[in-house]
Protein backbone atom coordinates (compact mmCIF):
# COMPACT_ATOMS: atom_id res chain seq x y z
CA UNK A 1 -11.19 -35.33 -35.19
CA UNK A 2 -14.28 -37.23 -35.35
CA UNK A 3 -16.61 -36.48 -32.23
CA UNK A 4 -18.23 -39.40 -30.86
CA UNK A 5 -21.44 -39.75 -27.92
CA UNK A 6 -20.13 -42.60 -25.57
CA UNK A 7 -22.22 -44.43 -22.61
CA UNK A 8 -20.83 -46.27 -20.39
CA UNK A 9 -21.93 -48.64 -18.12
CA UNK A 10 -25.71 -46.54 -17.70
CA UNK A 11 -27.70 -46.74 -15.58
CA UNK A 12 -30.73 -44.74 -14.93
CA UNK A 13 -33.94 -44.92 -12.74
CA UNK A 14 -37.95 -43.07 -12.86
CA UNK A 15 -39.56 -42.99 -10.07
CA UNK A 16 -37.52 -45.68 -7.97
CA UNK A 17 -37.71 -48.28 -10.71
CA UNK A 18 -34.82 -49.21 -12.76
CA UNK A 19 -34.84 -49.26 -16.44
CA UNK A 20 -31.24 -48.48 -17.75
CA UNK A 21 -29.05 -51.36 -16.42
CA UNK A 22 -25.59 -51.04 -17.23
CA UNK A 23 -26.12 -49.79 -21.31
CA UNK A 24 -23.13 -49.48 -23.40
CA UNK A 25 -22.66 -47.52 -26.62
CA UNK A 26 -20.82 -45.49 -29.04
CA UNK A 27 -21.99 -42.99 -31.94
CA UNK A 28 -19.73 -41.38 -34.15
CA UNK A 29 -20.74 -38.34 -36.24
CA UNK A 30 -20.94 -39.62 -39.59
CA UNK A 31 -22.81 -43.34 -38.75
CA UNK A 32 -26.07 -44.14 -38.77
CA UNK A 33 -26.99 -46.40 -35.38
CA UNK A 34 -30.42 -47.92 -35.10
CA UNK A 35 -31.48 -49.00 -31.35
CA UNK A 36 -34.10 -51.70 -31.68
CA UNK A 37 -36.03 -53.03 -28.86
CA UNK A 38 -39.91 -54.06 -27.77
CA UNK A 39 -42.44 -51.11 -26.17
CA UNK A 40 -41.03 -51.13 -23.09
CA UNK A 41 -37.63 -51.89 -23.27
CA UNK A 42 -36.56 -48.41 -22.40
CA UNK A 43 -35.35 -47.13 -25.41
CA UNK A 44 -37.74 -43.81 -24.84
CA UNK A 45 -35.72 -43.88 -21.32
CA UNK A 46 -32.60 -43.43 -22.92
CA UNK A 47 -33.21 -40.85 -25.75
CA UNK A 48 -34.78 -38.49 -22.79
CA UNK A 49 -31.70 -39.49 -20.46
CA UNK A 50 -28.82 -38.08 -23.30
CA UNK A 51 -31.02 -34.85 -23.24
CA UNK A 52 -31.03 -34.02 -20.04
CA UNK A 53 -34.73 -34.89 -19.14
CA UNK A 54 -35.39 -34.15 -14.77
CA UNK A 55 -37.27 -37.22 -14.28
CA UNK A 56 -34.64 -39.34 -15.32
CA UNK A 57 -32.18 -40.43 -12.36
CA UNK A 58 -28.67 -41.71 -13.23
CA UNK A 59 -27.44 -44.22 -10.70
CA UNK A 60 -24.29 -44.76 -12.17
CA UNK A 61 -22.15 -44.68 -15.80
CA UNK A 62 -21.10 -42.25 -17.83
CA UNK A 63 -22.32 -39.84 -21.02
CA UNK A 64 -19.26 -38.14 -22.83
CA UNK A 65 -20.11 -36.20 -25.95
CA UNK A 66 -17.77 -34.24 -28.25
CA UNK A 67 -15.05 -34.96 -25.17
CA UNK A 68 -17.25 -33.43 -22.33
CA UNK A 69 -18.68 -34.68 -19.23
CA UNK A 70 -22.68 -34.35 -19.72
CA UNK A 71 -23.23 -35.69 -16.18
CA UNK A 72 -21.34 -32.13 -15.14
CA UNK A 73 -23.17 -29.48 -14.39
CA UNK A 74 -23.93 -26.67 -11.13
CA UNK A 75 -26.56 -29.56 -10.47
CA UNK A 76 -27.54 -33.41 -9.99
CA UNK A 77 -29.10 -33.28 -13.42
CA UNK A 78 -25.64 -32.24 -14.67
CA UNK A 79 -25.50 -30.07 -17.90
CA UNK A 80 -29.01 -28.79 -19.05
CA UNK A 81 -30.88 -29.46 -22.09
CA UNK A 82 -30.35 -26.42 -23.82
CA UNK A 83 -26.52 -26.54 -22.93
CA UNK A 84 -26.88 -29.80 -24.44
CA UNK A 85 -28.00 -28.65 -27.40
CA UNK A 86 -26.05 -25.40 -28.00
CA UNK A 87 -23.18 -28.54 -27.85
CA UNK A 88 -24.54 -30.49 -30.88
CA UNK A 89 -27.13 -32.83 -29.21
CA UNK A 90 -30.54 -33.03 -30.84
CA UNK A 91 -33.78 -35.21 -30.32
CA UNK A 92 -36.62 -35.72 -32.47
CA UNK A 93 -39.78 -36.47 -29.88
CA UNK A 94 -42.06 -39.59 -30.94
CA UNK A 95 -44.80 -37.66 -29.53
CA UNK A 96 -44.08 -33.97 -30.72
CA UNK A 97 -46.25 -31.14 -28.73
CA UNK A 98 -48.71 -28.56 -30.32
CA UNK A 99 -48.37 -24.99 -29.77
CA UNK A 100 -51.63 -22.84 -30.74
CA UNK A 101 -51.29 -19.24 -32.07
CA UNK A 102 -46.83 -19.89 -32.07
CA UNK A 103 -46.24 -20.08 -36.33
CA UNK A 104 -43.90 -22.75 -37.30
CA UNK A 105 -41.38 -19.61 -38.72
CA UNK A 106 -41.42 -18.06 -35.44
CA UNK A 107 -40.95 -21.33 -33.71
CA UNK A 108 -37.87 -22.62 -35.86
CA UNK A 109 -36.13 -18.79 -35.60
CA UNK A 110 -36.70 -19.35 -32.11
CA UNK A 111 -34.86 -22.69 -31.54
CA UNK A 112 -32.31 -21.19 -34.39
CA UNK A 113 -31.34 -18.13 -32.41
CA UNK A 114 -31.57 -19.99 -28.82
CA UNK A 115 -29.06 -22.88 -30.14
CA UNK A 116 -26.49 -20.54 -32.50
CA UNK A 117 -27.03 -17.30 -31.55
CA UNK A 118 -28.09 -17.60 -27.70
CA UNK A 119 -28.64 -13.95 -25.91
CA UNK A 120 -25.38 -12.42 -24.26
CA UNK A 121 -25.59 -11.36 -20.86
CA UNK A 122 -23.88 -8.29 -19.21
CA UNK A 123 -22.17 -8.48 -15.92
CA UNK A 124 -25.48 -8.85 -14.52
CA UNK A 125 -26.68 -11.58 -16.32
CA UNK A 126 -29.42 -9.07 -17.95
CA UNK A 127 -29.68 -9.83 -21.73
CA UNK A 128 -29.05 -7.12 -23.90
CA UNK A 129 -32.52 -5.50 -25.23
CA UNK A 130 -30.13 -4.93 -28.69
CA UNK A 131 -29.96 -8.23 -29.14
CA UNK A 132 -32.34 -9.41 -32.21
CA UNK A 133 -30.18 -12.76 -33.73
CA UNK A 134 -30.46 -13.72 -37.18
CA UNK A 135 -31.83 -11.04 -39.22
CA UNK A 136 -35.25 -11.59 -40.33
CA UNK A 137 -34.86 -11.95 -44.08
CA UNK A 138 -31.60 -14.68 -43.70
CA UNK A 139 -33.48 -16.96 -41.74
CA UNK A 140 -36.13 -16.81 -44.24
CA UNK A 141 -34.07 -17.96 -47.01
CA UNK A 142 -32.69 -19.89 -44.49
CA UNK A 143 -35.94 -21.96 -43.62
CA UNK A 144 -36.86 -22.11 -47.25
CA UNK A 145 -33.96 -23.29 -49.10
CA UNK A 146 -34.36 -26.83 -46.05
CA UNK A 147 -38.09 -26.37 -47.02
CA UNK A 148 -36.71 -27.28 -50.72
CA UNK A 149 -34.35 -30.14 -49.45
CA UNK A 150 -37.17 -32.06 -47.92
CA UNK A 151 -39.91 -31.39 -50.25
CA UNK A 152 -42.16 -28.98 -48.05
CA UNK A 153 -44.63 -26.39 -49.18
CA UNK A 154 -43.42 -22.55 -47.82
CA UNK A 155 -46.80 -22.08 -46.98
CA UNK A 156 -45.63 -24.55 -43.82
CA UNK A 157 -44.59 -21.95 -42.28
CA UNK A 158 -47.38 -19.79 -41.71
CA UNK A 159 -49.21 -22.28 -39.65
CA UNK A 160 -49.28 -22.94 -35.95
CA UNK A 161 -46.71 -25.88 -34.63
CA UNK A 162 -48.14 -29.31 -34.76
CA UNK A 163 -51.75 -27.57 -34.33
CA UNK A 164 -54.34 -29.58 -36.48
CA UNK A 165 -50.85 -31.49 -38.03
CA UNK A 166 -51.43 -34.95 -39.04
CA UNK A 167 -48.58 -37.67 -37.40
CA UNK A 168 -46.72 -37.36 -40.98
CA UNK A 169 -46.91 -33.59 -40.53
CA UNK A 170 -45.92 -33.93 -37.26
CA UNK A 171 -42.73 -35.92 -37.71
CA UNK A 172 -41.70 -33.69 -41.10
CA UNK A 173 -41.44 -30.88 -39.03
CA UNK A 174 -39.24 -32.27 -36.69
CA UNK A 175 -37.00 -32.95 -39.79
CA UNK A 176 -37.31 -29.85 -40.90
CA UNK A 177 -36.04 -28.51 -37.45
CA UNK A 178 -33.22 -31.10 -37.72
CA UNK A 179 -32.31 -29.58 -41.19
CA UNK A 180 -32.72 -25.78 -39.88
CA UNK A 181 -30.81 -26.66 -36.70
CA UNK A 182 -27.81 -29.12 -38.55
CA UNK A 183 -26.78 -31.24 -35.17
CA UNK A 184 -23.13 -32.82 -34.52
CA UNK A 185 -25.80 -35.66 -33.21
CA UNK A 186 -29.28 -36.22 -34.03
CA UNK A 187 -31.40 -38.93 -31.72
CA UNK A 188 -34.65 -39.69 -33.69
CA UNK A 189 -37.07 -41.20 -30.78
CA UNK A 190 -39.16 -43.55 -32.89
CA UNK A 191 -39.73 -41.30 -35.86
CA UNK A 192 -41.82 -44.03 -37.71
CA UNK A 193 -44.21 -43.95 -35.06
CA UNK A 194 -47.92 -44.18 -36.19
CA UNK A 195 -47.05 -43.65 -39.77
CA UNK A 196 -48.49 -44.98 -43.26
CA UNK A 197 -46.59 -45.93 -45.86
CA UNK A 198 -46.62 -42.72 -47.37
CA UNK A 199 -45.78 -40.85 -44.68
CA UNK A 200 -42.83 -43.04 -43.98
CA UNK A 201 -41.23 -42.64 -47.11
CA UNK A 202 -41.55 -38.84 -46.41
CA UNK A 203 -40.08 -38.77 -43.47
CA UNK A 204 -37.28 -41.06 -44.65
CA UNK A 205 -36.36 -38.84 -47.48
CA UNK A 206 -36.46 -35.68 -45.01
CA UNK A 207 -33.76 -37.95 -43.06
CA UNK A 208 -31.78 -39.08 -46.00
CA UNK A 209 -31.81 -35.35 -47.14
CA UNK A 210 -30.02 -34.08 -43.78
CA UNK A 211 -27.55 -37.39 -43.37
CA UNK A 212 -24.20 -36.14 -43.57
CA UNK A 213 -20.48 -36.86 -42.38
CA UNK A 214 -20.79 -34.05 -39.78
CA UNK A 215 -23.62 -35.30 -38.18
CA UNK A 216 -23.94 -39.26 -36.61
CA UNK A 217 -27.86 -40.65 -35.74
CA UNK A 218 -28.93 -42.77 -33.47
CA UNK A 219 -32.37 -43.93 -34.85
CA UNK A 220 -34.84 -45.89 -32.02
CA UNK A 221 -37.31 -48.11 -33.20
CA UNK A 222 -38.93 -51.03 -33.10
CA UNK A 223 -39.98 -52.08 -36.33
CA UNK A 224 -37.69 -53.06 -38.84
CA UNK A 225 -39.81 -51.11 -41.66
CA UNK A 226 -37.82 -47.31 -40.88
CA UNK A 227 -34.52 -49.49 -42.10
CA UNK A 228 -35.88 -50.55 -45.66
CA UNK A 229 -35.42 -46.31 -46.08
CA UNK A 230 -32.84 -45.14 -43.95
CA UNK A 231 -29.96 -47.52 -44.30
CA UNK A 232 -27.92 -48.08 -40.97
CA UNK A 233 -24.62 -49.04 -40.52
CA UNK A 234 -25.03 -50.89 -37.06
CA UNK A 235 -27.90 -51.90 -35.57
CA UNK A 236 -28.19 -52.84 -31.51
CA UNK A 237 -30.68 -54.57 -29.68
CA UNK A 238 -32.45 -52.88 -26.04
CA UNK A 239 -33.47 -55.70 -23.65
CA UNK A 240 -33.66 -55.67 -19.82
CA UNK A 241 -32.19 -51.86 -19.88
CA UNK A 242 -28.70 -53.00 -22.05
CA UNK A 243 -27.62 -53.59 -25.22
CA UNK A 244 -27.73 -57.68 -25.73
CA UNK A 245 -27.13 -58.19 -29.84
CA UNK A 246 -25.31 -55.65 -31.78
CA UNK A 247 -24.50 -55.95 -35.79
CA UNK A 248 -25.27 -54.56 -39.14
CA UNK A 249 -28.06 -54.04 -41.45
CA UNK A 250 -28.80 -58.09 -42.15
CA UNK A 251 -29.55 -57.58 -37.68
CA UNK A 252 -32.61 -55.62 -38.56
CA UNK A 253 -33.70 -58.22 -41.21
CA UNK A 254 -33.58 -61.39 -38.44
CA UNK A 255 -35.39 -59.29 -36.16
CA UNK A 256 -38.56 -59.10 -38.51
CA UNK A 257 -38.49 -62.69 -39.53
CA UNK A 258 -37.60 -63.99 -36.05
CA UNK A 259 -38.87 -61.17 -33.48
CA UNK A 260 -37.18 -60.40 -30.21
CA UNK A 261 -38.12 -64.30 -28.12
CA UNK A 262 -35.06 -65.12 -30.85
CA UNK A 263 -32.61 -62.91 -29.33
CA UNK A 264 -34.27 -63.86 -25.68
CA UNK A 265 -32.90 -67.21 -26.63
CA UNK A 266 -29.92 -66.25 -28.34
CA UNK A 267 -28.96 -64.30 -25.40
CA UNK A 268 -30.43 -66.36 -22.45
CA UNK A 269 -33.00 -64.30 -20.93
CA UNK A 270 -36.46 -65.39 -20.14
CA UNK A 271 -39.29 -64.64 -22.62
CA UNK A 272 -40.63 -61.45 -21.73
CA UNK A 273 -38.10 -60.05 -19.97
CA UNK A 274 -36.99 -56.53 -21.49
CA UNK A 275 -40.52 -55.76 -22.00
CA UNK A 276 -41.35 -54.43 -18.67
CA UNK A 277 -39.80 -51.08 -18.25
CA UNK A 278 -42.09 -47.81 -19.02
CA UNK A 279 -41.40 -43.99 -19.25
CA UNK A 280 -43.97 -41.14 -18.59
CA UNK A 281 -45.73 -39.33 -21.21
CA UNK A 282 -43.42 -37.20 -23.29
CA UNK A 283 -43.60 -33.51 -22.43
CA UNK A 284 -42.51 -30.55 -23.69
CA UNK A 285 -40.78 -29.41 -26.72
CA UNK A 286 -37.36 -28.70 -27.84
């Protein structure tokens, strides 16, 4: 059976002000969705919202991945980011963090071991001090043979996460996690963000390399450009916190000739509006 990420009717607050307003949507593993919307429309909002993020509220709706409840959990937040992830779920940041003196190899074993192989716990909830997770020398080959699938030099790994790391660097690596960690669902957070041409392509062939029918992506941006590369199957359109426009590729295409006052008009909302909801600064890492 073919697990699937279903919203319903979400929506979800910051700080007392509503951005999510009733969003509807379904992503199958094996499809490629791109969420298009303006800066602002709360696409950001959302991606945090699926993973679990504290400063996001949900007023009402639902999330269901893989058949289970993500709103469930021991509290308000429901289930927890890293339960979240251990269950598939998986989110490239548009802003990734640096972390000084932490290698990229000892990062990515970390995130390997804490999503496949997370620490058992005795009776007391005390983590057993035999526990070590994937042996040394298979994550190695591990982390080199998705080095190879997207291109990357081994030498990668000996440097300090995003530390010094141009925005292409950046964004590779969060492929490369992608490819180390294989998701049932990957939710790339503007990945084309602040990218040359160049650096684009890169990052689109790091995607392309990882697509596969065990794995669905839902792919936020707002410029058509990411699409020429990574080919979706639907596309959707974020204004005023829900989805107003869905359709395929050809979508995309009368987005960039038309912009987003077209589907204002095509869809009866006043210019501007869908523009006016904001998110804090991304924190953290995954």
């Amino acid at each position: 059976m073919t697990d699937e990420l279903v919203i319903a009717g979400l929506e979800v607050s910051i700080g007392g002000k509503k951005i999510l307003k009733g969003l509807d949507l379904t992503v199958r593993q094996g499809e490629v969705h791109a969420l298009m919307g303006p800066n602002g429309s709360g696409k950001t909002s959302l991606a945090y919202t699926l993973m679990g993020h504290p400063d996001y509220i949900i007023d009402s709706g639902s999330i269901t991945w893989a058949g289970q409840d993500l709103r469930a959990g021991p509290t308000a937040l429901g289930m927890s980011p890293d339960k979240r992830a251990r269950l598939g779920l998986f989110l490239a940041f548009q802003y990734p963090s640096a972390i000084p003196g932490v290698t990229v190899a000892s990062f990515l074993r970390n995130i390997y071991n804490a999503v496949h192989h997370p620490k058992p716990a005795d009776e007391t909830g005390e983590t057993s001090v035999k526990y070590t997770g994937i042996p040394l020398a298979k994550f190695r080959r591990l982390m080199e043979d998705k080095m190879a699938l997207l291109h990357m030099d081994p030498a990668f790994g000996g440097r300090y996460v995003n530390d010094g790391f141009s925005g292409g660097e950046k964004k590779r690596l969060e492929m490369l996690q992608m490819a180390v960690l294989t998701p049932r669902m990957a939710i790339l957070d503007e990945t084309d963000s602040g990218l040359d041409i160049d650096a684009l392509k890169n990052v689109a062939d790091g995607i392309n390399a990882t697509l596969s029918p065990e794995m669905g992506v839902l792919m936020i941006t707002h410029y058509q450009r990411m699409l020429n590369y990574v080919k979706p199957q639907f596309v959707h359109v974020l204004l005023d916190g829900r989805i107003v426009m869905s359709g395929g590729e050809e979508l995309s295409h009368e987005l960039e000739a038309n912009g987003y006052d077209w589907v204002r008009d095509k869809v009866g909302l006043p210019a501007g509006i869908g523009d006016e909801a904001s998110a804090p600064e991304p924190v953290g890492q995954h």
